[in-house]
Protein backbone atom coordinates (compact mmCIF):
# COMPACT_ATOMS: atom_id res chain seq x y z
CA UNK A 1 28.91 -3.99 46.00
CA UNK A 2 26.02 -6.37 45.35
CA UNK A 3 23.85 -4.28 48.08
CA UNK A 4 24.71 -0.81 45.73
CA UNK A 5 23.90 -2.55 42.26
CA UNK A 6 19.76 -1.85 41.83
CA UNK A 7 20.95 1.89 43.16
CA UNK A 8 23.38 2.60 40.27
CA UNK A 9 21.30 1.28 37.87
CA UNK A 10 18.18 2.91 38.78
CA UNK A 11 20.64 6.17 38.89
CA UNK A 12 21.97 5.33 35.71
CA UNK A 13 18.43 5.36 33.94
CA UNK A 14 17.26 8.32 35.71
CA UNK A 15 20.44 9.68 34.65
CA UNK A 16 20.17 8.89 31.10
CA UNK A 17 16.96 9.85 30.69
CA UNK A 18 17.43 13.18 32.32
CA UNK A 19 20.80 14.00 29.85
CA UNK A 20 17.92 13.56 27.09
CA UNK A 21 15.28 16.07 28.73
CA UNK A 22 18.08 18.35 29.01
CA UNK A 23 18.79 18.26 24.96
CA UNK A 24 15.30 18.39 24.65
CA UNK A 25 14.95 21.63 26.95
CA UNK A 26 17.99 22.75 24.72
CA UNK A 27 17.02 21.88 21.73
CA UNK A 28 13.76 23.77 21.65
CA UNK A 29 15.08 27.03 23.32
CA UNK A 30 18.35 27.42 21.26
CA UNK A 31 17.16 30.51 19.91
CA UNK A 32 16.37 32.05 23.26
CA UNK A 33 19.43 30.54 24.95
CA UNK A 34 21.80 31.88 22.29
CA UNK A 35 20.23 35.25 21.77
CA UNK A 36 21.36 36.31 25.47
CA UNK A 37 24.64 35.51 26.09
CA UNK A 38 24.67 37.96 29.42
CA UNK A 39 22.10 35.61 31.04
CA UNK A 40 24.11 32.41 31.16
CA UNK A 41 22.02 30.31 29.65
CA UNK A 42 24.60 28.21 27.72
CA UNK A 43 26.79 27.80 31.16
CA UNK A 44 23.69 26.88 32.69
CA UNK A 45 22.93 23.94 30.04
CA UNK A 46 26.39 22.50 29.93
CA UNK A 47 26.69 22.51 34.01
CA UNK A 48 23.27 20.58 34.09
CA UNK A 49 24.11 17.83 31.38
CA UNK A 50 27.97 17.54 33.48
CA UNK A 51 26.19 16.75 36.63
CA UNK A 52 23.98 14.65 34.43
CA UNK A 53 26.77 12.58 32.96
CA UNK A 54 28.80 12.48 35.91
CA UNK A 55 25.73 10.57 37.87
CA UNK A 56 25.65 8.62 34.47
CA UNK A 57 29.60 7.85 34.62
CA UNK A 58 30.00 7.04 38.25
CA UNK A 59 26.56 5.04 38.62
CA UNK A 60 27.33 3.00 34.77
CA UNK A 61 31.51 2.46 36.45
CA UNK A 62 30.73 1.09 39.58
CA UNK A 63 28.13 -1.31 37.90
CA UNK A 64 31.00 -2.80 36.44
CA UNK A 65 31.77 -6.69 38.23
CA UNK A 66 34.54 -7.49 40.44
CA UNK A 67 36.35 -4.00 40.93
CA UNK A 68 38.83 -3.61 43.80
CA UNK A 69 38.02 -0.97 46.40
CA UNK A 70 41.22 0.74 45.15
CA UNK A 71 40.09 1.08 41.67
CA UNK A 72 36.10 1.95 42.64
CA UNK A 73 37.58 5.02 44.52
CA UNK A 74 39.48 6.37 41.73
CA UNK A 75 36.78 5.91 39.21
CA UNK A 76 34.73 8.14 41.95
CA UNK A 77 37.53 10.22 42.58
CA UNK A 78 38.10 11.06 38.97
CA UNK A 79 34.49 11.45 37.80
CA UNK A 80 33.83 13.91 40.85
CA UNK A 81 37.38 16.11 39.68
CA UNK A 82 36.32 16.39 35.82
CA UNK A 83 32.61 17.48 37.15
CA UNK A 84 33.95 20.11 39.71
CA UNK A 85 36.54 21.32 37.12
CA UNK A 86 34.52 21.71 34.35
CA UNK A 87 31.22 22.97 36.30
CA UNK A 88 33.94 25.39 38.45
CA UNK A 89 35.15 26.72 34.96
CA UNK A 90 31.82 27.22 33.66
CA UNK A 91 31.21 29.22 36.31
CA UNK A 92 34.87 31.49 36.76
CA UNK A 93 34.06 32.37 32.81
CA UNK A 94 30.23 33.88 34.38
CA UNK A 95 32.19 35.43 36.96
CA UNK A 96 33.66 37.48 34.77
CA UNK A 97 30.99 38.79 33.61
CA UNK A 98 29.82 40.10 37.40
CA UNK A 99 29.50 43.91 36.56
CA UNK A 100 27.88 43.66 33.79
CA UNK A 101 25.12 41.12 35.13
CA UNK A 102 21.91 42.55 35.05
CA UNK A 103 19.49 43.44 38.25
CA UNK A 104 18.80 40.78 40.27
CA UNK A 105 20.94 38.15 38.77
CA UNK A 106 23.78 38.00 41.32
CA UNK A 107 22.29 36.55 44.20
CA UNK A 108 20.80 33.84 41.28
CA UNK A 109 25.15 33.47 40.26
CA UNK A 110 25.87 32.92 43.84
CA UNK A 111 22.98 30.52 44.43
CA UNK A 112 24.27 28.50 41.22
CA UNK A 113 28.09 28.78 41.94
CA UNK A 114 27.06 27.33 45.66
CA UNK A 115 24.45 24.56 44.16
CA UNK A 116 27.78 23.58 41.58
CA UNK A 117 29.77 22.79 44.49
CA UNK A 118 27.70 20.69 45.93
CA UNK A 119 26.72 18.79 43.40
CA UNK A 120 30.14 18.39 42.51
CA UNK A 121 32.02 17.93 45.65
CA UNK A 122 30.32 15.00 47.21
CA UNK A 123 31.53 12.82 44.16
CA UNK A 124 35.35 14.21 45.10
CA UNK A 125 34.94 13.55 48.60
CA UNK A 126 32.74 10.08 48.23
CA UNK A 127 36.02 8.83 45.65
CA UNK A 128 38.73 9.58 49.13
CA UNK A 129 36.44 8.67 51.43
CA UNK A 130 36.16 5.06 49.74
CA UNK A 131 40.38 5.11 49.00
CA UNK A 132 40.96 5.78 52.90
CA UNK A 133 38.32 4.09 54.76
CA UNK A 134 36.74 1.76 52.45
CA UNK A 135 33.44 1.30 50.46
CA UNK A 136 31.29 3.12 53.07
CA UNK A 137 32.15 6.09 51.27
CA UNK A 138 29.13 5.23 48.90
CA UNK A 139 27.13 6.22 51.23
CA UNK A 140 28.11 9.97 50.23
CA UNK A 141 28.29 9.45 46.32
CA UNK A 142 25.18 7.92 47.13
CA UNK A 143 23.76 11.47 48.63
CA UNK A 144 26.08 13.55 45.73
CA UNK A 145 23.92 11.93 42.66
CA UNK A 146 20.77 12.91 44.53
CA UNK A 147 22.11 16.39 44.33
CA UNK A 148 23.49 16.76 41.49
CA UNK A 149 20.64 15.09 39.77
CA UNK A 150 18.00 17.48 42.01
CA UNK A 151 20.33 20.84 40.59
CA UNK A 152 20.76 19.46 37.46
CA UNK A 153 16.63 19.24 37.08
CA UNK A 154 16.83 23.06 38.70
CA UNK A 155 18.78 23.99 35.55
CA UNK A 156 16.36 22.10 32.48
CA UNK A 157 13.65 23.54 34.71
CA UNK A 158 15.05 27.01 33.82
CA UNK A 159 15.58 25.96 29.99
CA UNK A 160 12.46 24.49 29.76
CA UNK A 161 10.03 26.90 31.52
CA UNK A 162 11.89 29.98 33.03
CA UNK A 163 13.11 30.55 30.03
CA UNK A 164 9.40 31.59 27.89
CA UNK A 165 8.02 33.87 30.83
């Protein structure tokens, strides 16, 4: 783990830093983001600070000194279930709302749901991949908090700017 430690801390900075861009982006908007609840502006805050934390949770856990293998996968395992859960929820309750989306803003849904999964998944599959074979399976968490971090910018992008055009 001594070869991963100056990765999961500079991914826990980024990652802190970013949650507080995201309240920011939120912070300023909140009249804009509340006043259309049929754009999905709320789901689309809460799914970026989730991916946010998760690359906070996972990068600040396996920081931690002298954990088994065993124990680093679940901690990997279970950060990369309450992301996917939550972000998959997030997006069943937009779902819902399908036929009533306006013009234009399904293929946007489906580009969202897809980005979700993938930066959600990774963290799932990283957390088995180090339980089974061992702590190469960083490699992938490794590649899923690039993601998630990248979508998770998408999404304060959209607060941020998208939102005042």
């Amino acid at each position: 783990m001594d070869e991963w430690h100056e990765f999961f801390l500079a991914q826990a900075g980024a990652a802190g830093v970013l949650v507080g861009l995201v309240f920011v982006a939120v912070s300023i908007n909140l009249d804009k983001i509340l006043s259309d609840p049929g754009a999905g502006l709320t789901g689309r805050a809460a799914e970026a600070l989730i991916l946010l934390v998760a690359v906070l949770t996972a990068s600040t856990s396996l920081l931690v000194p002298g954990q088994g293998t065993t124990l680093i996968g679940a901690e990997v395992l279970a950060v990369g279930l309450v992301a996917w859960g939550w972000v998959g929820a997030i997006q069943l309750l937009r779902l819902r709302s399908w036929r009533t989306m306006g013009p234009g803003l399904h293929g946007a849904f489906v580009l969202r749901a897809v980005l979700g999964q993938a930066a959600t998944l990774p963290f799932v599959a990283a957390g088995i991949a180090v339980l089974v074979a061992g702590l190469g399976g960083l490699y992938v968490v490794a590649a899923g908090m690039v993601i998630a971090t990248l979508v998770a910018l998408m999404g304060a992008w959209v607060l941020l700017v998208e939102i005042n055009r």
